[in-house]
Protein backbone atom coordinates (compact mmCIF):
# COMPACT_ATOMS: atom_id res chain seq x y z
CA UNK A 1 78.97 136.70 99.23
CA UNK A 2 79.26 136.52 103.00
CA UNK A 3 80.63 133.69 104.81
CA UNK A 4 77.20 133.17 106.53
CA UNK A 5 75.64 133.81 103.25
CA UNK A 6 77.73 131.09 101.77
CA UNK A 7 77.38 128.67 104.63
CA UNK A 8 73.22 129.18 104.66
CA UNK A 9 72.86 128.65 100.87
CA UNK A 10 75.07 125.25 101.07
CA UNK A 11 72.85 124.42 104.04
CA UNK A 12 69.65 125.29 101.49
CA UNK A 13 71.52 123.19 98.65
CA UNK A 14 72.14 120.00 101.00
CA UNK A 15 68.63 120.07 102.14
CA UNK A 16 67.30 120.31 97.87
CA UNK A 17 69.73 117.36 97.33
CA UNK A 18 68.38 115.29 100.27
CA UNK A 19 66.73 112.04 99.16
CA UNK A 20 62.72 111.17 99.52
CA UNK A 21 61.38 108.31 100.85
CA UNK A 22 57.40 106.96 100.45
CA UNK A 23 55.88 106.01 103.45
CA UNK A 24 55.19 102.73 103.34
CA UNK A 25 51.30 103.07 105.02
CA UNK A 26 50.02 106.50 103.77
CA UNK A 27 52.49 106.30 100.84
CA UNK A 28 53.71 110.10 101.22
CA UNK A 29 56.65 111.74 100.48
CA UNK A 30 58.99 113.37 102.70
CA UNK A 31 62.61 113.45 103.58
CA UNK A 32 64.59 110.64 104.77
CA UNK A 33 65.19 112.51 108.16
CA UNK A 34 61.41 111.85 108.69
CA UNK A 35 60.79 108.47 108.37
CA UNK A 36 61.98 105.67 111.20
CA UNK A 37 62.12 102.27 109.44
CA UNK A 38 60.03 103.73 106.44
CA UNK A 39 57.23 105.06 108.29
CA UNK A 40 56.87 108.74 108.24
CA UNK A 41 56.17 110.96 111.43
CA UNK A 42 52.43 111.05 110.91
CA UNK A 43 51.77 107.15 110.84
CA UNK A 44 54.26 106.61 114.23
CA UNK A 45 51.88 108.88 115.84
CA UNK A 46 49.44 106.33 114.72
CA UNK A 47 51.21 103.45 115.81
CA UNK A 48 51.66 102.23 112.86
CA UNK A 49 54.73 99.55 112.81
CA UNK A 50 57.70 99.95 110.53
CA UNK A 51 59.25 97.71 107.57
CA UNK A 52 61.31 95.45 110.57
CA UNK A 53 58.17 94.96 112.80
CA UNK A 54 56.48 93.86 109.91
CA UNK A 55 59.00 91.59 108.52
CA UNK A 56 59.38 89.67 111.71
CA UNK A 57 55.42 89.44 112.26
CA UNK A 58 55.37 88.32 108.50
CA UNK A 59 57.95 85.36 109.33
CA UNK A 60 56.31 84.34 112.57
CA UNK A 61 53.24 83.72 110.34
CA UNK A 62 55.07 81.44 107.93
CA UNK A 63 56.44 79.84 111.19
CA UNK A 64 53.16 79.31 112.64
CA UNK A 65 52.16 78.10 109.43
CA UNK A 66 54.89 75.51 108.80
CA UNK A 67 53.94 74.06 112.11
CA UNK A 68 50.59 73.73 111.62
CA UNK A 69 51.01 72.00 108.00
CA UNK A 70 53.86 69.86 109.81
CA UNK A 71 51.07 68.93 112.89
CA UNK A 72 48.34 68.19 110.21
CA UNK A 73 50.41 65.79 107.83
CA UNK A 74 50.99 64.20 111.26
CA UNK A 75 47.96 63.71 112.18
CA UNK A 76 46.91 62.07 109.19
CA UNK A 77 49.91 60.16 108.65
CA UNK A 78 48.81 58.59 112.27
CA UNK A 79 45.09 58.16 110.98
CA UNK A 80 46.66 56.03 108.01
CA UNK A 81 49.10 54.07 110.29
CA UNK A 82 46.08 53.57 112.80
């Protein structure tokens, strides 16, 4: 075999070996080299956000949430007192 034979079939190999990753909106799947932060090309075109957008707007809730409980028990602990 040539050396360019050689060097395009390990090139074909690598590619087969390559691991696949869903998509975490349209749950497709396609190579790692075509996701960003498990969204695959299709969805950014979308504007669909990835795992570490989502994570942060998924703690901000449980912030906002926290707060809120915390303001509430306040309010009624000042109701009692009152």
């Amino acid at each position: 075999m040539s050396e360019l034979g050689r060097m395009i079939w390990e090139n074909v190999t690598a590619i087969g070996d390559e691991e696949k990753e869903e998509c975490i909106h349209c749950g497709k799947e396609w190579y790692r080299t075509h996701h960003n932060d498990g969204v695959c090309r299709r969805c950014q075109k979308q504007g669909l956000p990835g795992r570490t957008e989502l994570a942060e707007k998924k703690l901000l809730f449980k912030w906002v949430v926290f707060i809120g409980i915390a303001v509430l028990c306040l309010l009624v602990f000042l109701v009692i007192l009152g």
